[in-house]
PDB file of N, CA and C in Angstrom:
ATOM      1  N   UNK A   1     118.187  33.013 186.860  1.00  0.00           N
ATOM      2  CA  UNK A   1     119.317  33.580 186.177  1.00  0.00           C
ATOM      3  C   UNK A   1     119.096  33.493 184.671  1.00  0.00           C
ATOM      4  N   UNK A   2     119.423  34.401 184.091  1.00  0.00           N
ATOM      5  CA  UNK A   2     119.724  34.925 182.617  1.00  0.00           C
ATOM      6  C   UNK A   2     120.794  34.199 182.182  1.00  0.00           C
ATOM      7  N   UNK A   3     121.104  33.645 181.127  1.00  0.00           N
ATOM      8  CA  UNK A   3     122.776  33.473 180.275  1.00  0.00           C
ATOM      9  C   UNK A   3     122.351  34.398 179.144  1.00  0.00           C
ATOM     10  N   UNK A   4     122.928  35.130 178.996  1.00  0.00           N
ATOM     11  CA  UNK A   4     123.287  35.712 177.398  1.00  0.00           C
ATOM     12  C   UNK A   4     124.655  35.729 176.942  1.00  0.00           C
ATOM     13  N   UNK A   5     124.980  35.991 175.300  1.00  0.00           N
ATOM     14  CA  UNK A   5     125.855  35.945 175.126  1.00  0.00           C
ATOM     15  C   UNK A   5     126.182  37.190 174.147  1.00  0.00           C
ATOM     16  N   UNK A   6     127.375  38.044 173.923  1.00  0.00           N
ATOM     17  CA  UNK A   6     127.197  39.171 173.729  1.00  0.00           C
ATOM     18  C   UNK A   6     126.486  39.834 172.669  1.00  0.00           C
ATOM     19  N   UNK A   7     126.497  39.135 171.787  1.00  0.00           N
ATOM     20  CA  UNK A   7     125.532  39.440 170.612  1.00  0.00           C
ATOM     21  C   UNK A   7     123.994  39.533 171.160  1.00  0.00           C
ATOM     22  N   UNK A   8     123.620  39.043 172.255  1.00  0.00           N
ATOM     23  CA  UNK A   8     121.881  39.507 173.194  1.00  0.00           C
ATOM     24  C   UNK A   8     122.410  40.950 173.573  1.00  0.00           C
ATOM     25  N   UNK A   9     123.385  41.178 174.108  1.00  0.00           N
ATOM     26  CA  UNK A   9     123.463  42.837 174.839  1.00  0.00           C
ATOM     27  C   UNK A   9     122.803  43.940 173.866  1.00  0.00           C
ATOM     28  N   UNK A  10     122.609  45.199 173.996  1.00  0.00           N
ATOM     29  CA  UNK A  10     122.563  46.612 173.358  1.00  0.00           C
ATOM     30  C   UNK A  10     123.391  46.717 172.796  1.00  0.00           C
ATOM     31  N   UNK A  11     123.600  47.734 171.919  1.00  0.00           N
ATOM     32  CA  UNK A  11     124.802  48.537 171.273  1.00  0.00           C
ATOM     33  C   UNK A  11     125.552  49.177 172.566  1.00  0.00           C
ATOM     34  N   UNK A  12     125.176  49.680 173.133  1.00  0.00           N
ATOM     35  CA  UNK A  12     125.765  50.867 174.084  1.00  0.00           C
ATOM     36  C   UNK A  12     126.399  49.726 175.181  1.00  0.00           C
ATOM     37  N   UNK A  13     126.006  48.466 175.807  1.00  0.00           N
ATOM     38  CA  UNK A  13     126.680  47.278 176.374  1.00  0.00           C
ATOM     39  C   UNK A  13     127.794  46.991 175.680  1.00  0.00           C
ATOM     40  N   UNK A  14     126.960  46.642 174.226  1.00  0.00           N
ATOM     41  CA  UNK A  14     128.184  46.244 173.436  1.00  0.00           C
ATOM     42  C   UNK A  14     129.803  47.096 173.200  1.00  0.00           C
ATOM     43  N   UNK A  15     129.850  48.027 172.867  1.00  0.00           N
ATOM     44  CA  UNK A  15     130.665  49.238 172.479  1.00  0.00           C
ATOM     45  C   UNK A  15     131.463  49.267 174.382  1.00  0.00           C
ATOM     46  N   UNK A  16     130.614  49.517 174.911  1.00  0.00           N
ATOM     47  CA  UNK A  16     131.350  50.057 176.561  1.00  0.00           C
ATOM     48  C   UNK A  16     132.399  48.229 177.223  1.00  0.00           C
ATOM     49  N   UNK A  17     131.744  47.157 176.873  1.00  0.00           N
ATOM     50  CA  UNK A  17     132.622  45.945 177.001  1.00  0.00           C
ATOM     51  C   UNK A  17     133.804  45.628 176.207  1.00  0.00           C
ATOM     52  N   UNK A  18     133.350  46.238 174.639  1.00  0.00           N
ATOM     53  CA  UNK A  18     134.099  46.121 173.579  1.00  0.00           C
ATOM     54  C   UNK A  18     135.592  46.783 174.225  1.00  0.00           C
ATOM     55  N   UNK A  19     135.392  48.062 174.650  1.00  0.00           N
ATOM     56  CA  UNK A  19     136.695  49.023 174.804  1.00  0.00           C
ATOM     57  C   UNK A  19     137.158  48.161 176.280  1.00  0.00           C
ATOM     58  N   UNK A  20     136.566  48.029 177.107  1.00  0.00           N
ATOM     59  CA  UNK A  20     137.112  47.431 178.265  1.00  0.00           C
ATOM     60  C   UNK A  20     138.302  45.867 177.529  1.00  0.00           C
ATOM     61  N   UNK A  21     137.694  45.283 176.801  1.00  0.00           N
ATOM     62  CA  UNK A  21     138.300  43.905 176.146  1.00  0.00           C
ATOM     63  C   UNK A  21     139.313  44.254 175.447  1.00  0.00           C
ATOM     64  N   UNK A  22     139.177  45.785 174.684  1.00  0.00           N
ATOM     65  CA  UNK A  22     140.819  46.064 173.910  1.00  0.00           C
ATOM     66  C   UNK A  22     141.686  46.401 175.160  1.00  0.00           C
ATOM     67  N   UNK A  23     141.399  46.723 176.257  1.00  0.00           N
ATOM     68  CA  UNK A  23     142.471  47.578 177.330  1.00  0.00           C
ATOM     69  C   UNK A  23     143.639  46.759 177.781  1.00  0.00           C
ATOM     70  N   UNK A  24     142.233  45.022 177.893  1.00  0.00           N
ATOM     71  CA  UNK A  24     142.402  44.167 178.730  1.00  0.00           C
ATOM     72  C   UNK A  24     143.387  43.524 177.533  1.00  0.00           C
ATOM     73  N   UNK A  25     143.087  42.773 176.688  1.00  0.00           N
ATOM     74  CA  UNK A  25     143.848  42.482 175.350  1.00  0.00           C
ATOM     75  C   UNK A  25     145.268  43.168 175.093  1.00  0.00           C
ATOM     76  N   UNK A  26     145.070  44.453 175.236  1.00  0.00           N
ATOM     77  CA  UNK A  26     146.633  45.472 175.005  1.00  0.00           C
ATOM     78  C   UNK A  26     147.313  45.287 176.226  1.00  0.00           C
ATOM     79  N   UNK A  27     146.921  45.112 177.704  1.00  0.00           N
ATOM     80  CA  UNK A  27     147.421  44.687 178.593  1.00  0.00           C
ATOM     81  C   UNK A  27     147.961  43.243 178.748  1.00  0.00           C
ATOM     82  N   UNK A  28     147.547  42.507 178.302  1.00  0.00           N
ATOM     83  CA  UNK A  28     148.117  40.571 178.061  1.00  0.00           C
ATOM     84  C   UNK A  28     148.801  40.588 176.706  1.00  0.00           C
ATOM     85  N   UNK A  29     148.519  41.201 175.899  1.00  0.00           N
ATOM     86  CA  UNK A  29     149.016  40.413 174.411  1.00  0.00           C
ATOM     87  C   UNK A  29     149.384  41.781 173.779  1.00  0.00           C
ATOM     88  N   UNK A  30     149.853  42.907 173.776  1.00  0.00           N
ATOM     89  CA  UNK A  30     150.006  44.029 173.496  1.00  0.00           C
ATOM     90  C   UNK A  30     151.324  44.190 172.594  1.00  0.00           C
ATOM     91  N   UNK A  31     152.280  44.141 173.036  1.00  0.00           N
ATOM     92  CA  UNK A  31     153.563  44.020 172.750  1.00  0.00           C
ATOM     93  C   UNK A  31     153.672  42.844 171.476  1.00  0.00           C
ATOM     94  N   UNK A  32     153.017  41.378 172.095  1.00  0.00           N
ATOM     95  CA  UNK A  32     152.949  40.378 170.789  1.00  0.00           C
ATOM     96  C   UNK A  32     152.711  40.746 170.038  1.00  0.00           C
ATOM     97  N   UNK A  33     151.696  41.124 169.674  1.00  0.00           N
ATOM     98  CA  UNK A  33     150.343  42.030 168.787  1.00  0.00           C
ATOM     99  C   UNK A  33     150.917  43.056 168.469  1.00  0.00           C
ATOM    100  N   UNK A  34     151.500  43.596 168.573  1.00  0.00           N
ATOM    101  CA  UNK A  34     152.713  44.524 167.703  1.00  0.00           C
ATOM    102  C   UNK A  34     153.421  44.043 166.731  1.00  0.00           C
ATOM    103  N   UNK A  35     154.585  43.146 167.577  1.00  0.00           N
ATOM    104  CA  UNK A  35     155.247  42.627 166.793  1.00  0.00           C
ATOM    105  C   UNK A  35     154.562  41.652 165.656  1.00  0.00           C
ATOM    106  N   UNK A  36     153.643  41.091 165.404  1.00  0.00           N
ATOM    107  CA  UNK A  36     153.182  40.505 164.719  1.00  0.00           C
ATOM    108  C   UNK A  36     152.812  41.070 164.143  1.00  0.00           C
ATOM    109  N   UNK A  37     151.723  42.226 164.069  1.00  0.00           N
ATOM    110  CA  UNK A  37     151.378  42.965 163.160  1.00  0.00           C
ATOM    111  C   UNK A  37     152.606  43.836 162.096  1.00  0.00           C
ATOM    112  N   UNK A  38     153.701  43.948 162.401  1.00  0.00           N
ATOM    113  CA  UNK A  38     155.095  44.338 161.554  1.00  0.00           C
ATOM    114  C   UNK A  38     155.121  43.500 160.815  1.00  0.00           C
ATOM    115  N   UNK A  39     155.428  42.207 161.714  1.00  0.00           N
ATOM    116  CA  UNK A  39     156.027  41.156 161.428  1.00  0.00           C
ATOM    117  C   UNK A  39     155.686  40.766 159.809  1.00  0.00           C
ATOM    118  N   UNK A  40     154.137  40.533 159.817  1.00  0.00           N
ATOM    119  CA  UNK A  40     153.378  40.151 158.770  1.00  0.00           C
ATOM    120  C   UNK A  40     152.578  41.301 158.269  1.00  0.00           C
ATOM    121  N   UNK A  41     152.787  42.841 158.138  1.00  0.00           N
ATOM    122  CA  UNK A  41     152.300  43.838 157.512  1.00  0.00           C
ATOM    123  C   UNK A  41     150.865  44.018 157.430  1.00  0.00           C
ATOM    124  N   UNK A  42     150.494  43.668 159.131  1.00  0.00           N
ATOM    125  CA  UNK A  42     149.068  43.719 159.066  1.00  0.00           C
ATOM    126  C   UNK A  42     148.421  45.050 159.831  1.00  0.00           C
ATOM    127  N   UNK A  43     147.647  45.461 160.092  1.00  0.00           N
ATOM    128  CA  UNK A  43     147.100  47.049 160.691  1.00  0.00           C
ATOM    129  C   UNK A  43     146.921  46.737 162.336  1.00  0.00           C
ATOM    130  N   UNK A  44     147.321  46.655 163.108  1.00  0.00           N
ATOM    131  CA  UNK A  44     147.669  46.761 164.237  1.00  0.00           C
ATOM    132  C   UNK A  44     146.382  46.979 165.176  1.00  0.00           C
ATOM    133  N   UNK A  45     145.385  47.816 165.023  1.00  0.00           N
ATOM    134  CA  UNK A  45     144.281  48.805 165.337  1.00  0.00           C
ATOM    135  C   UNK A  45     143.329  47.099 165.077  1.00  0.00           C
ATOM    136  N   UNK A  46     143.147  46.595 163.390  1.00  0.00           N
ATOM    137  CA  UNK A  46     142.103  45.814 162.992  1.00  0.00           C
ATOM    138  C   UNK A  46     142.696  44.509 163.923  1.00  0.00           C
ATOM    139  N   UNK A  47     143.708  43.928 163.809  1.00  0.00           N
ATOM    140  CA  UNK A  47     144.041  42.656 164.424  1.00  0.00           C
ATOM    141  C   UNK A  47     143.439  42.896 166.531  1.00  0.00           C
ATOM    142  N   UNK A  48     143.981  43.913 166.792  1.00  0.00           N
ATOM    143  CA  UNK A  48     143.442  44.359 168.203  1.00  0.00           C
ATOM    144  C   UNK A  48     141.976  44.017 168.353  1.00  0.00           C
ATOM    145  N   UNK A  49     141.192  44.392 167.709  1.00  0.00           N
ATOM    146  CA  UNK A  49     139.673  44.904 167.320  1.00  0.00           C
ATOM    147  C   UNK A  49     139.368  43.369 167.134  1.00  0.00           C
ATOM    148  N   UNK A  50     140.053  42.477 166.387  1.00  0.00           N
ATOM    149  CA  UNK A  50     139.848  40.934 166.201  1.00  0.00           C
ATOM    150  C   UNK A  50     139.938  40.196 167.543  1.00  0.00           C
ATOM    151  N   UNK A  51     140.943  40.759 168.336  1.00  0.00           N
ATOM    152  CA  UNK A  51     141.180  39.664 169.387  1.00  0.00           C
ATOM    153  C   UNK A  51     140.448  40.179 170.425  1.00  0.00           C
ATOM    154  N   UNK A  52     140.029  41.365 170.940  1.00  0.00           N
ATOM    155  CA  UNK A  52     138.906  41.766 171.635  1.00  0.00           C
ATOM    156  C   UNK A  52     137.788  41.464 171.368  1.00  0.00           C
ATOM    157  N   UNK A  53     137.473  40.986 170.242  1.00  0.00           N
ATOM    158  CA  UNK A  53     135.920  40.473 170.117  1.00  0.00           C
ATOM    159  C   UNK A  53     135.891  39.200 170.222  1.00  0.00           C
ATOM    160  N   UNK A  54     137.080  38.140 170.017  1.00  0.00           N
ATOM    161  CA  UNK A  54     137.343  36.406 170.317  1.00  0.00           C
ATOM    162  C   UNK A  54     137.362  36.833 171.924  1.00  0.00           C
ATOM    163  N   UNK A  55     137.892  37.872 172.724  1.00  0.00           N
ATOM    164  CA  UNK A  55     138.139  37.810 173.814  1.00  0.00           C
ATOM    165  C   UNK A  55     136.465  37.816 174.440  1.00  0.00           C
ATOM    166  N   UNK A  56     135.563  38.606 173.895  1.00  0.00           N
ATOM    167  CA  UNK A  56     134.104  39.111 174.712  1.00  0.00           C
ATOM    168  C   UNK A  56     133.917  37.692 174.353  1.00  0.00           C
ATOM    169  N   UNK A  57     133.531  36.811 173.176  1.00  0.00           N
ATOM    170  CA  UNK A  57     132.904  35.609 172.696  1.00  0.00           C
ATOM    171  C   UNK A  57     133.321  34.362 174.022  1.00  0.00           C
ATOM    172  N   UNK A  58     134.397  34.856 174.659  1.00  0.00           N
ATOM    173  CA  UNK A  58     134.678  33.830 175.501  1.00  0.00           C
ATOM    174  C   UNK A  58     134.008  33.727 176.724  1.00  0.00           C
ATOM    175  N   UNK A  59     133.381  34.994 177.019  1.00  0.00           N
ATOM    176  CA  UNK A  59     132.741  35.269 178.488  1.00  0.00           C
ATOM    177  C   UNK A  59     131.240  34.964 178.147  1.00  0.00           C
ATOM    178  N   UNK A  60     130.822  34.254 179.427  1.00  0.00           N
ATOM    179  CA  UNK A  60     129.372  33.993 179.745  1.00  0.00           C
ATOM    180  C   UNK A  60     128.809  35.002 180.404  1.00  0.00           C
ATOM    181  N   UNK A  61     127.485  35.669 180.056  1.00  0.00           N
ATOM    182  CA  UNK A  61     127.133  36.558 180.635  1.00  0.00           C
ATOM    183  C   UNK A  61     125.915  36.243 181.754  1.00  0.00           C
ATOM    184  N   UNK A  62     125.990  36.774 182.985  1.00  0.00           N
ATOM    185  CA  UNK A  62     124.665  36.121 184.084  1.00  0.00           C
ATOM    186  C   UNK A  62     124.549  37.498 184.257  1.00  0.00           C
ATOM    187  N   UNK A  63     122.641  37.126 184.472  1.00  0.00           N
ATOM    188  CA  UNK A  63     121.978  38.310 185.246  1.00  0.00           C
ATOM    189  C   UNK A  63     121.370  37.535 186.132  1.00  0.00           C
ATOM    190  N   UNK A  64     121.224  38.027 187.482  1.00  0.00           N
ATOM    191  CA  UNK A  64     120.333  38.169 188.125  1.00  0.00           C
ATOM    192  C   UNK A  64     118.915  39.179 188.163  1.00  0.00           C
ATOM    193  N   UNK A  65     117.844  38.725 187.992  1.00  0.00           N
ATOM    194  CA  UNK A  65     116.811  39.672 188.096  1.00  0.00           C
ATOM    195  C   UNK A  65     115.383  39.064 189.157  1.00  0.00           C
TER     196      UNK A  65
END
């Protein structure tokens, strides 16, 4: 078995997990992440984009080959 961690993946890994992690992110924390972003006059889009990438940093990646 392989461990990598996402910064080992491709661009094209990277980018296709990336969007899966905002879906998943806007689905758990979506609504918060709104309101907070008002709350404190921050861009909504960049804070998303922040917590989807703490979100990939959390996953261990296995290959089998």
């Amino acid at each position: 078995m392989i461990y990598l961690n996402y910064n080992n993946l491709d661009s094209e890994t990277q980018e296709r997990l990336l969007a899966k992690s905002k879906e998943e992110v806007t689905y758990r924390l979506g609504e918060d992440l709104k309101r907070f972003a008002e709350k404190h006059h921050l861009d909504f889009e960049a804070l998303l984009h922040e917590e989807a990438v703490k979100n990939l940093y959390s996953y261990t990646y296995v290959f089998n080959i």
